[in-house]
C-alpha atoms as a PDB file:
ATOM      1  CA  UNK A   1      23.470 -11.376   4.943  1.00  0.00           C
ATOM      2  CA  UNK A   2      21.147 -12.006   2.308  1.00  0.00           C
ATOM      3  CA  UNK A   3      18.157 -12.677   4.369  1.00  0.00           C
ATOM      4  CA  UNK A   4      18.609  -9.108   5.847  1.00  0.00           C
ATOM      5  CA  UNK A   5      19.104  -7.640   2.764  1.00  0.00           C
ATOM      6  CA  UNK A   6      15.658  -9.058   1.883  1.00  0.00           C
ATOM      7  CA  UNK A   7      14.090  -7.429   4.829  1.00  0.00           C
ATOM      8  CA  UNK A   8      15.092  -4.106   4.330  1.00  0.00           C
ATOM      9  CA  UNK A   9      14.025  -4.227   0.713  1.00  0.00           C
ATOM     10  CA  UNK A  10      10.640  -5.449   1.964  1.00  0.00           C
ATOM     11  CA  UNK A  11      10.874  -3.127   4.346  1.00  0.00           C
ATOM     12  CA  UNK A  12      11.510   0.042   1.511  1.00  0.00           C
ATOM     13  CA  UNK A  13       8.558  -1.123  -0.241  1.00  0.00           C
ATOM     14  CA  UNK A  14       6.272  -0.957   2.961  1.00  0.00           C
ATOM     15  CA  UNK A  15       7.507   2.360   3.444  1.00  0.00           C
ATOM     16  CA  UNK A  16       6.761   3.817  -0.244  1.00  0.00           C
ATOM     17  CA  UNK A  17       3.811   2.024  -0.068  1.00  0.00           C
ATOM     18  CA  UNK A  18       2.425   3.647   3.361  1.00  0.00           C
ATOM     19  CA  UNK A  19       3.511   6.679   2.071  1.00  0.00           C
ATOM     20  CA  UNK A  20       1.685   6.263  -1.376  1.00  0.00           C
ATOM     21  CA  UNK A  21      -1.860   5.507   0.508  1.00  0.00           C
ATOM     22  CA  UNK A  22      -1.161   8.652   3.177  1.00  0.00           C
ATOM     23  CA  UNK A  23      -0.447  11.105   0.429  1.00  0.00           C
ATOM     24  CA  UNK A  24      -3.657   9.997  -1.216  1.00  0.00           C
ATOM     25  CA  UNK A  25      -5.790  10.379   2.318  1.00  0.00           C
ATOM     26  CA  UNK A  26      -4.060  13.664   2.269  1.00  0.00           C
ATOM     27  CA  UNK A  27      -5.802  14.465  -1.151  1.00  0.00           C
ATOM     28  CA  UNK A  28      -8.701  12.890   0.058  1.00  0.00           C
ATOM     29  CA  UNK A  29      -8.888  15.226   3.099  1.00  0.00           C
ATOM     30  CA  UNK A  30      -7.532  18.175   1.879  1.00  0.00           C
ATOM     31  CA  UNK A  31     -10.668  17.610  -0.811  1.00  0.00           C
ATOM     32  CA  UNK A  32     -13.102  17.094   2.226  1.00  0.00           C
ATOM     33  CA  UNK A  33     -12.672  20.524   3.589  1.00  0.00           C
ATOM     34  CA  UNK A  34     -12.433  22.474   0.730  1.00  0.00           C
ATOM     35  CA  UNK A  35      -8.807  22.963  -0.052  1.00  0.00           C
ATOM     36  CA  UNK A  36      -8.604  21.248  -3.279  1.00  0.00           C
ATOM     37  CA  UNK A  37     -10.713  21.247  -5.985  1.00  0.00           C
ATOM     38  CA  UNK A  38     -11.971  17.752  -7.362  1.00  0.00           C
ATOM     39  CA  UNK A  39      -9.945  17.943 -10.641  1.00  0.00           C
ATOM     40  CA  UNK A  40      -6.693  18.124  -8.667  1.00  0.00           C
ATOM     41  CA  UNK A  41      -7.048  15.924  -6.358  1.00  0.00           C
ATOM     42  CA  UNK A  42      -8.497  12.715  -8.439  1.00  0.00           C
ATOM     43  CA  UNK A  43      -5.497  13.548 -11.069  1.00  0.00           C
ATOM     44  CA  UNK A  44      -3.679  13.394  -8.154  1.00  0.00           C
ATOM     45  CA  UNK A  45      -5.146  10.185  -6.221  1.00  0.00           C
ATOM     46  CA  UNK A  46      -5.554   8.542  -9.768  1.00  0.00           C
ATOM     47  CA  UNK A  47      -1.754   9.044 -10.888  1.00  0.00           C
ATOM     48  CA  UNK A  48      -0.764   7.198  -7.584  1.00  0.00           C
ATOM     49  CA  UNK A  49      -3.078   4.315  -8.264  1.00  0.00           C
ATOM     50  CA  UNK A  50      -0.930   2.129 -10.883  1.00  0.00           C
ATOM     51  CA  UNK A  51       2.463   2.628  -8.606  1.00  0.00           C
ATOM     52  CA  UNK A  52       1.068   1.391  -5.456  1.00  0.00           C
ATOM     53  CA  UNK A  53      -0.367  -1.364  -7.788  1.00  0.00           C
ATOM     54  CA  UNK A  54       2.832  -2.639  -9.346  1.00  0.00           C
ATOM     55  CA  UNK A  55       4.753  -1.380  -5.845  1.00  0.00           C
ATOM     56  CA  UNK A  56       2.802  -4.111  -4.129  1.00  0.00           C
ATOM     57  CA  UNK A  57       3.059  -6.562  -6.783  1.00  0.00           C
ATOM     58  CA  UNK A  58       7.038  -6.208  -6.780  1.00  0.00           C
ATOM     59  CA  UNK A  59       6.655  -6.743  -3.347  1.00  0.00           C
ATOM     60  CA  UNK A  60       4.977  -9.915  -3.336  1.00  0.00           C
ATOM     61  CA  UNK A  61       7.130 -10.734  -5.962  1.00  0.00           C
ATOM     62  CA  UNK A  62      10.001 -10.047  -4.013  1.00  0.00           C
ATOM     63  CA  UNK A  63       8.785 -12.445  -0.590  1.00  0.00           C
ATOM     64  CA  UNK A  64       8.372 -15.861  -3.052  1.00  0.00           C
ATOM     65  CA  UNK A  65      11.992 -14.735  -4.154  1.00  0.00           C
ATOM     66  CA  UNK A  66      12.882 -14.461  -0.571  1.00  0.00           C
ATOM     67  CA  UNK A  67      11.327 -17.403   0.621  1.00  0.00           C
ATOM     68  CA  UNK A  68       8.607 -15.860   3.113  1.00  0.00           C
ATOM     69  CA  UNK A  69       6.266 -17.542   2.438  1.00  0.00           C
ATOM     70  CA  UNK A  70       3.820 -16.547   6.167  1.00  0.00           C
ATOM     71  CA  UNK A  71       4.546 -13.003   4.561  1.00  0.00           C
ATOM     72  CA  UNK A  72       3.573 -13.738   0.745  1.00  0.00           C
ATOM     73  CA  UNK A  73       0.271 -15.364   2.224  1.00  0.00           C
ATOM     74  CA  UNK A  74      -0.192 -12.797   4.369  1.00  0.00           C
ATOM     75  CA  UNK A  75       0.078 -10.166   1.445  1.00  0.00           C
ATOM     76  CA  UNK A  76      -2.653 -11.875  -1.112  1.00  0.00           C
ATOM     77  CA  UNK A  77      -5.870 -10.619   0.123  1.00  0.00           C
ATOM     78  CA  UNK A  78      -4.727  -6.926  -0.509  1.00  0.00           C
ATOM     79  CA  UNK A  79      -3.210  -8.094  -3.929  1.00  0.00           C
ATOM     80  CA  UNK A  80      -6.605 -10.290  -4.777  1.00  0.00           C
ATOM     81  CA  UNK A  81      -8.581  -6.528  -3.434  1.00  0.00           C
ATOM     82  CA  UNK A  82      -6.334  -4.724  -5.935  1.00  0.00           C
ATOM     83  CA  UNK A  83      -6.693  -6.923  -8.447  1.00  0.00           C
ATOM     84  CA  UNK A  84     -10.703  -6.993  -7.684  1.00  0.00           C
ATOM     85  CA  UNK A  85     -11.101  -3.429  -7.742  1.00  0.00           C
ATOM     86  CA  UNK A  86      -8.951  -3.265 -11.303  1.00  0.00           C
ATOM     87  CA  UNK A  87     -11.172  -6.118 -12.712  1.00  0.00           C
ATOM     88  CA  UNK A  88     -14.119  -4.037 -11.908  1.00  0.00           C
ATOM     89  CA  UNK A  89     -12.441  -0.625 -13.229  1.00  0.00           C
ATOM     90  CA  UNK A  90     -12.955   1.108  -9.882  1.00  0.00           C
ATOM     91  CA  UNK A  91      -9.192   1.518  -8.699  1.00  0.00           C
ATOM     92  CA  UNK A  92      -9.927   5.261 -10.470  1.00  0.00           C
ATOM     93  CA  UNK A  93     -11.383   8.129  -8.513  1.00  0.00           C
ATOM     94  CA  UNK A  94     -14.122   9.745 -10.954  1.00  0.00           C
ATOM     95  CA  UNK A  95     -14.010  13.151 -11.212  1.00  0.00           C
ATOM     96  CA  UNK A  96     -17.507  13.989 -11.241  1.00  0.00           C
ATOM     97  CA  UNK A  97     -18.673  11.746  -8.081  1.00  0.00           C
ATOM     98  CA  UNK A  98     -15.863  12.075  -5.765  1.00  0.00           C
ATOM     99  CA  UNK A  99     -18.125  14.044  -3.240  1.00  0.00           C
ATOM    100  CA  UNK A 100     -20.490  11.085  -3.535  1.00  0.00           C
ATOM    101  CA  UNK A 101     -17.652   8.883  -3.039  1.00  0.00           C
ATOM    102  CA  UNK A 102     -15.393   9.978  -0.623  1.00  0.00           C
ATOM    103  CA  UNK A 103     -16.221   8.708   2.981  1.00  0.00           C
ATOM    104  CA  UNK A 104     -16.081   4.920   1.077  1.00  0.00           C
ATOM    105  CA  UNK A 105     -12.765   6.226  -0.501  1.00  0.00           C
ATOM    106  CA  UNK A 106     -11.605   7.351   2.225  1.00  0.00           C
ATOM    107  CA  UNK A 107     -12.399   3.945   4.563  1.00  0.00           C
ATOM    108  CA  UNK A 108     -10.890   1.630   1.578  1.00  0.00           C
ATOM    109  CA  UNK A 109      -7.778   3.518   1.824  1.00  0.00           C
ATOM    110  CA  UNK A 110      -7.763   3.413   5.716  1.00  0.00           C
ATOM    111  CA  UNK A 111      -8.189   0.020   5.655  1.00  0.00           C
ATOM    112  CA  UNK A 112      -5.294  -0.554   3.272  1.00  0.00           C
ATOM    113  CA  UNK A 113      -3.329   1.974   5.752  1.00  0.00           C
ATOM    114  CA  UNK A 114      -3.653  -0.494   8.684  1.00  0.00           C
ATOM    115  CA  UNK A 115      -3.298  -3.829   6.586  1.00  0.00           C
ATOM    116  CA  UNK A 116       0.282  -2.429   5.738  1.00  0.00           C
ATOM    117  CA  UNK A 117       1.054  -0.765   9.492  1.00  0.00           C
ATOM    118  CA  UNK A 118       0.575  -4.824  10.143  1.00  0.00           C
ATOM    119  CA  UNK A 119       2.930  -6.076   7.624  1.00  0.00           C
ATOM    120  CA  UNK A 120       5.412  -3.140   8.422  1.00  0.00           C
ATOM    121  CA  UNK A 121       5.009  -4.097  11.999  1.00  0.00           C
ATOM    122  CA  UNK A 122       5.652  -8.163  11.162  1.00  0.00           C
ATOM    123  CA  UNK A 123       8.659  -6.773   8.742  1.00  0.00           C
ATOM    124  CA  UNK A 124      10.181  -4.999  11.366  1.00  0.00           C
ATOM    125  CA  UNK A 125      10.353  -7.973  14.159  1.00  0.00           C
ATOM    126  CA  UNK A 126      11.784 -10.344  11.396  1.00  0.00           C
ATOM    127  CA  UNK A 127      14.317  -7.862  10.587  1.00  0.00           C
ATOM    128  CA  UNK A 128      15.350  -7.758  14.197  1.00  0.00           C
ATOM    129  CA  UNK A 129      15.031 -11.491  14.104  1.00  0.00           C
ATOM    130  CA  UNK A 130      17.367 -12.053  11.621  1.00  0.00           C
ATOM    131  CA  UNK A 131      20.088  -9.324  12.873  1.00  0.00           C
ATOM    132  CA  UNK A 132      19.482 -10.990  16.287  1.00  0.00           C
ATOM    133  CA  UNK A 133      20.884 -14.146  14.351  1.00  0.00           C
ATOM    134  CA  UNK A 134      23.079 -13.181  12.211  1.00  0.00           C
ATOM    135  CA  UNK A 135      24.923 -11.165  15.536  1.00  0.00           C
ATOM    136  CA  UNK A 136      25.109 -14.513  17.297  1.00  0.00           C
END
């Protein structure tokens, strides 16, 4: 029971964290054709930045605890990009080149959208792996 409780907490923090990176590609958009100004929407992308950080470091936190490992691996090149772009102070949308910026913000955060539609995709067939077992 305690693997499966493991999953679905995994599988919580996928969900927050897809929707963390889709309500910033909605800023992102929503700045793209014209219906936010750029003040709003980097407050609004940059006050989302730190959560997704630590939700994905709880998270990778959370599959050592767990003991899936495949999963922890499979989490550390997003962690080491975070971690990267932090280093380098550029996890911050700036204000003032935002229209310069936003077709490469707007990829980075599509990629990180379909690294984590993998890992909720993997989270979902172990949690039906491990129901499957623990129903047999």
């Amino acid at each position: 029971m305690g693997d499966l409780f493991g999953w679905l907490l995994v599988f919580t923090f996928l969900i927050s964290l897809l929707a963390i990176l889709s309500y910033q590609l909605m800023c992102l958009t929503g700045l793209e054709v014209d219906y936010i100004n750029p003040y709003d929407s980097a407050a609004q992308i940059n006050m989302l930045v730190f959560p997704e950080f630590a939700t994905h470091g709880i998270l990778c936190i959370i599959y050592l605890m767990t003991g899936h490992w495949f999963m922890f691996l499979l989490s550390l090149p997003y962690l080491h990009y975070n971690m990267g772009l932090y280093r380098r102070g550029q996890h911050l949308v700036d204000v003032t080149e935002i229209y310069s910026q936003l077709n490469g913000e707007k990829k980075q955060r599509l990629f990180k959208l379909g690294y984590l539609i993998i890992l909720l995709v993997l989270c979902i067939f172990w949690l039906l792996w491990t129901v499957g077992e623990q129903h047999d």
